[in-house]
Protein backbone atom coordinates (compact mmCIF):
# COMPACT_ATOMS: atom_id res chain seq x y z
CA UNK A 1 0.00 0.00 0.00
CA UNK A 2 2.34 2.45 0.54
CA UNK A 3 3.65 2.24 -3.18
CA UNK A 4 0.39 3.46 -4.02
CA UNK A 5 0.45 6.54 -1.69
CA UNK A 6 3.92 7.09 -3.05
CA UNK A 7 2.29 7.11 -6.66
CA UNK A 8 -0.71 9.35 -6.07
CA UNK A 9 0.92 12.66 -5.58
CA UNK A 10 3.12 12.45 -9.15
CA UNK A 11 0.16 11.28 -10.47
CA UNK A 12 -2.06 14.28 -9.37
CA UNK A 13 0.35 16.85 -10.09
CA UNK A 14 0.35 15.24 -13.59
CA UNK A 15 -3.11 15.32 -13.77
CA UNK A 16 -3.06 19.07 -12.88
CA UNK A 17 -0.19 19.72 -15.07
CA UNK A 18 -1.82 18.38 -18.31
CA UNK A 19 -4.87 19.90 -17.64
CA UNK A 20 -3.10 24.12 -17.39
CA UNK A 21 -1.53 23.12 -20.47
CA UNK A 22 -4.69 22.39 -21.82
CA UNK A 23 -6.26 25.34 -21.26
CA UNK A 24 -3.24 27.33 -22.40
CA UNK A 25 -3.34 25.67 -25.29
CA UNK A 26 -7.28 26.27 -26.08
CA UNK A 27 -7.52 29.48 -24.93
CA UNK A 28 -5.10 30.64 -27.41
CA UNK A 29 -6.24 31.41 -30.63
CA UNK A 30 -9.85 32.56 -31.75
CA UNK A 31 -12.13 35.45 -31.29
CA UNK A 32 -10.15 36.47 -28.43
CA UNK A 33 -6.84 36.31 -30.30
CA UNK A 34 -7.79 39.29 -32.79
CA UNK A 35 -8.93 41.26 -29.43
CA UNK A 36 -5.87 40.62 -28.00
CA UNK A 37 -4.23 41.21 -30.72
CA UNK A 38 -5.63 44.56 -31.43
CA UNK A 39 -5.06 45.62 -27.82
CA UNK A 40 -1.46 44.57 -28.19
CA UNK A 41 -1.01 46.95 -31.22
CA UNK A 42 -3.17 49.69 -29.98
CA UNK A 43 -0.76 49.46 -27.19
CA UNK A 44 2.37 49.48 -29.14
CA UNK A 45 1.16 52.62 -31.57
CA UNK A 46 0.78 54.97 -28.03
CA UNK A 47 3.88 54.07 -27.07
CA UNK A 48 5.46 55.00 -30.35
CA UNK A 49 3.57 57.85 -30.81
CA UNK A 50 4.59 58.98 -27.48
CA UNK A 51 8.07 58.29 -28.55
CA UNK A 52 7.99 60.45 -31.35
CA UNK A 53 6.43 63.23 -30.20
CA UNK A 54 8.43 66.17 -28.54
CA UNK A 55 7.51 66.88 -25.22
CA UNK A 56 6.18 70.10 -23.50
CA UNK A 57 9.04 72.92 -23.59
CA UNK A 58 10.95 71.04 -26.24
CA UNK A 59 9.41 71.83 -29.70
């Protein structure tokens, strides 16, 4: 018996393990993707623009 409590917790954490990958895996990708996506580059275009533009006092 105690081979079996010496499997369970690998097993579990296994379990747990395959099943966040999962979900990683699934959520990426479809309508949310092009959301993301498009916050992502919204995102990156303020901080450029930012970037580029002069700041008060130095025009």
């Amino acid at each position: 018996m105690d081979y079996v409590s010496a499997l369970v917790p690998p097993i579990v954490m296994a379990a747990f393990f395959i099943g966040v990958v999962r979900v990683i895996v699934t959520t990426q990708g479809g309508a949310a993707k092009a959301k993301e996506d498009a916050a992502v580059d919204a995102a990156l275009a303020r901080a450029e623009g930012a970037r580029r533009s002069p700041g008060p006092g130095q025009a």
